[in-house]
C-alpha atoms as a PDB file:
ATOM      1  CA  UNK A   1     -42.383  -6.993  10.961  1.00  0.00           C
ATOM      2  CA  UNK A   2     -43.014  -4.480   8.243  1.00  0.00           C
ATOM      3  CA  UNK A   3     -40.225  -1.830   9.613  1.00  0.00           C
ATOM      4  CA  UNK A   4     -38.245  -4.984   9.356  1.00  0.00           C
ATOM      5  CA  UNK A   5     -38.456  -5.484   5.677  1.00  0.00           C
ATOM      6  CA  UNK A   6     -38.187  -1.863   5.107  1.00  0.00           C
ATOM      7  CA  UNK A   7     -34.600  -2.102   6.954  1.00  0.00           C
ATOM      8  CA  UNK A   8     -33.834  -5.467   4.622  1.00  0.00           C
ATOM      9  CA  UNK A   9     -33.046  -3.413   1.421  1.00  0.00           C
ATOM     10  CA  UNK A  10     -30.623  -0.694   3.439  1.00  0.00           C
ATOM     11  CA  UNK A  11     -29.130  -3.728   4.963  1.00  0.00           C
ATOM     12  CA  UNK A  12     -28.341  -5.205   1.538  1.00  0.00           C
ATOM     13  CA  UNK A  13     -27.097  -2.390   0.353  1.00  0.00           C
ATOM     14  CA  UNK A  14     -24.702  -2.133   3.399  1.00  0.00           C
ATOM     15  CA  UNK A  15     -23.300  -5.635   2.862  1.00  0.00           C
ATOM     16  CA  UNK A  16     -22.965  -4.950  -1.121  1.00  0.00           C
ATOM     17  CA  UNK A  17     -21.094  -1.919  -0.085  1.00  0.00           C
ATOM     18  CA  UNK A  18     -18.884  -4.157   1.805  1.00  0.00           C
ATOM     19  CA  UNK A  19     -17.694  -6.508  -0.120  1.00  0.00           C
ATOM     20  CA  UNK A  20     -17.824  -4.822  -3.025  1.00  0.00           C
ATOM     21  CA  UNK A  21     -15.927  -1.639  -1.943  1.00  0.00           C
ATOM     22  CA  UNK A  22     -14.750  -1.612   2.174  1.00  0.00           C
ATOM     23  CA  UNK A  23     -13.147  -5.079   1.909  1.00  0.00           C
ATOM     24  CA  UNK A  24     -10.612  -5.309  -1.502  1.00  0.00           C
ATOM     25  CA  UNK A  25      -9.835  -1.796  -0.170  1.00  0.00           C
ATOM     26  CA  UNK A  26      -8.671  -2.895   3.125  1.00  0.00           C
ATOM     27  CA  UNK A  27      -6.677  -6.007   1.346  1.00  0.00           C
ATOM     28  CA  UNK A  28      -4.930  -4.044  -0.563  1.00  0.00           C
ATOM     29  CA  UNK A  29      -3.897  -1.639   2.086  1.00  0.00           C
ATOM     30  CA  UNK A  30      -2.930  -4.904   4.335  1.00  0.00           C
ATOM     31  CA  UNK A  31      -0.499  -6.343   1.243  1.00  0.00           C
ATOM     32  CA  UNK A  32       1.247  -2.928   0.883  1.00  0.00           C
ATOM     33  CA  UNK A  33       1.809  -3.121   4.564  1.00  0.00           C
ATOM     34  CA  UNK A  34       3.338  -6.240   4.284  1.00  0.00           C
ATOM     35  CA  UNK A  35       5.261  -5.051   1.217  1.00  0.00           C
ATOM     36  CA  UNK A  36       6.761  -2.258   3.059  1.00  0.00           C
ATOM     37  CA  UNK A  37       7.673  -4.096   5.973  1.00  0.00           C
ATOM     38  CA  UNK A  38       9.087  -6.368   4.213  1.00  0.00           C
ATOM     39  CA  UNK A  39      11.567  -4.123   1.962  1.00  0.00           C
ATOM     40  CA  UNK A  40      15.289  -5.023   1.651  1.00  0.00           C
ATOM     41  CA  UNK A  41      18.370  -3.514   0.638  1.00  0.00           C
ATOM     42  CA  UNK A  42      18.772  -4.136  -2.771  1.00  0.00           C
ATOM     43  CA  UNK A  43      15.437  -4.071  -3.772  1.00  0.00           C
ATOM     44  CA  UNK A  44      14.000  -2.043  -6.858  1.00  0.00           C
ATOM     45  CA  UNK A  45      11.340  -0.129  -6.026  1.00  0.00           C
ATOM     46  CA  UNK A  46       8.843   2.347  -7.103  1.00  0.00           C
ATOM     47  CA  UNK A  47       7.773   5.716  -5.027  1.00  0.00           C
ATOM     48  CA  UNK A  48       4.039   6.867  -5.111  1.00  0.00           C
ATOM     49  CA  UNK A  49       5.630   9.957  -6.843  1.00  0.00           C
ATOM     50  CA  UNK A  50       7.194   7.542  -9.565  1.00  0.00           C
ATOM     51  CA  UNK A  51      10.924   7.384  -8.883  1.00  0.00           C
ATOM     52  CA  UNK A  52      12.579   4.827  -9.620  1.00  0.00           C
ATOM     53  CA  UNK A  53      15.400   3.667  -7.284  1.00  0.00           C
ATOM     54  CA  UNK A  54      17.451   0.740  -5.687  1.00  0.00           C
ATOM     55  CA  UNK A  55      16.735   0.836  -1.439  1.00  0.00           C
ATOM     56  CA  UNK A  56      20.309   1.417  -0.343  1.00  0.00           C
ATOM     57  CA  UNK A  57      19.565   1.254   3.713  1.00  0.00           C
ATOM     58  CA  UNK A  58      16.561   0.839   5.834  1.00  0.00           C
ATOM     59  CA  UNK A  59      15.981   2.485   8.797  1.00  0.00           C
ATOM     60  CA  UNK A  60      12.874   2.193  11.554  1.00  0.00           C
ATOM     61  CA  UNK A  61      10.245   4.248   9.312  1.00  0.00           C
ATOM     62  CA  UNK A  62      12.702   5.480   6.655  1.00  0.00           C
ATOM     63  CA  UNK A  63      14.290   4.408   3.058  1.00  0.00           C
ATOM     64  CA  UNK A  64      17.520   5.726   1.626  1.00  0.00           C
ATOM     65  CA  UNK A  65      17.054   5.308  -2.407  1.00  0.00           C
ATOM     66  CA  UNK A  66      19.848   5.329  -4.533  1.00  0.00           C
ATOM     67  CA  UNK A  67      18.491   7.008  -7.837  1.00  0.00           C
ATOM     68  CA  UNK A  68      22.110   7.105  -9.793  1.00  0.00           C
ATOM     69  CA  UNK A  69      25.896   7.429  -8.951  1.00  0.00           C
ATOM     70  CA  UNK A  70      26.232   9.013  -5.688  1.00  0.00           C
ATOM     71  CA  UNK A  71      22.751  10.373  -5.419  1.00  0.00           C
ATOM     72  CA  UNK A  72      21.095   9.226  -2.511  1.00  0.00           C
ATOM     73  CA  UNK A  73      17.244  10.406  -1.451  1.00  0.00           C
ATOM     74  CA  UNK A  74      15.654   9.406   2.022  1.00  0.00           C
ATOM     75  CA  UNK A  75      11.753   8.506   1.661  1.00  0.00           C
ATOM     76  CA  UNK A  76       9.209   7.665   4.706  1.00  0.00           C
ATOM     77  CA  UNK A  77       8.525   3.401   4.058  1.00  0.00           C
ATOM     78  CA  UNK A  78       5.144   4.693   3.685  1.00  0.00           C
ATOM     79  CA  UNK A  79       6.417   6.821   0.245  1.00  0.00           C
ATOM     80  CA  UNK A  80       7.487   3.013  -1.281  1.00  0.00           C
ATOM     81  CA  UNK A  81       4.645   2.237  -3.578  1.00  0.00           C
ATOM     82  CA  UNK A  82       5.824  -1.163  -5.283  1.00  0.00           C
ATOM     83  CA  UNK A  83       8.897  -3.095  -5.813  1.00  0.00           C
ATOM     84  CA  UNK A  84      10.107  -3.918  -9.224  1.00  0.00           C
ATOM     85  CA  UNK A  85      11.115  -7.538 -10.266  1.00  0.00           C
ATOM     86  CA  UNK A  86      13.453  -6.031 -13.002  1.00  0.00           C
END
């Protein structure tokens, strides 16, 4: 009984850990996800680098961006870090 309420703080400290740090994490990974399987052409968006850029075509795992007249750059979906309501 006693090596079971030593265990009882470790054990607290394991399910702080998890909801305050292991679960929003894994949220937030799950909604950009979604986000980037749901991208569609025409959509403003945002790289993790920071450019900004209008999706011009969607391919299986790949974005063409259109960044200004007649530039196009191709980005992995996983490069898209949010879309802009603009």
């Amino acid at each position: 009984m006693e090596q079971l309420l030593g265990l009882a703080p470790i054990l607290l400290m394991f399910v702080a850990m998890w909801f305050i740090l292991i679960r929003p994490a894994k949220k937030r990974q799950q909604e950009t996800q979604n986000m980037q399987s749901n991208l569609q052409r025409g959509d403003k968006v945002i790289t993790i680098g920071g450019l900004h850029g209008e999706i011009d075509s969607i391919e299986d795992t790949a974005v063409t961006l259109k960044i200004a007249d007649n530039v196009r750059v191709k980005f992995d979906r996983q490069a898209i870090g949010r879309i802009v309501n603009n």
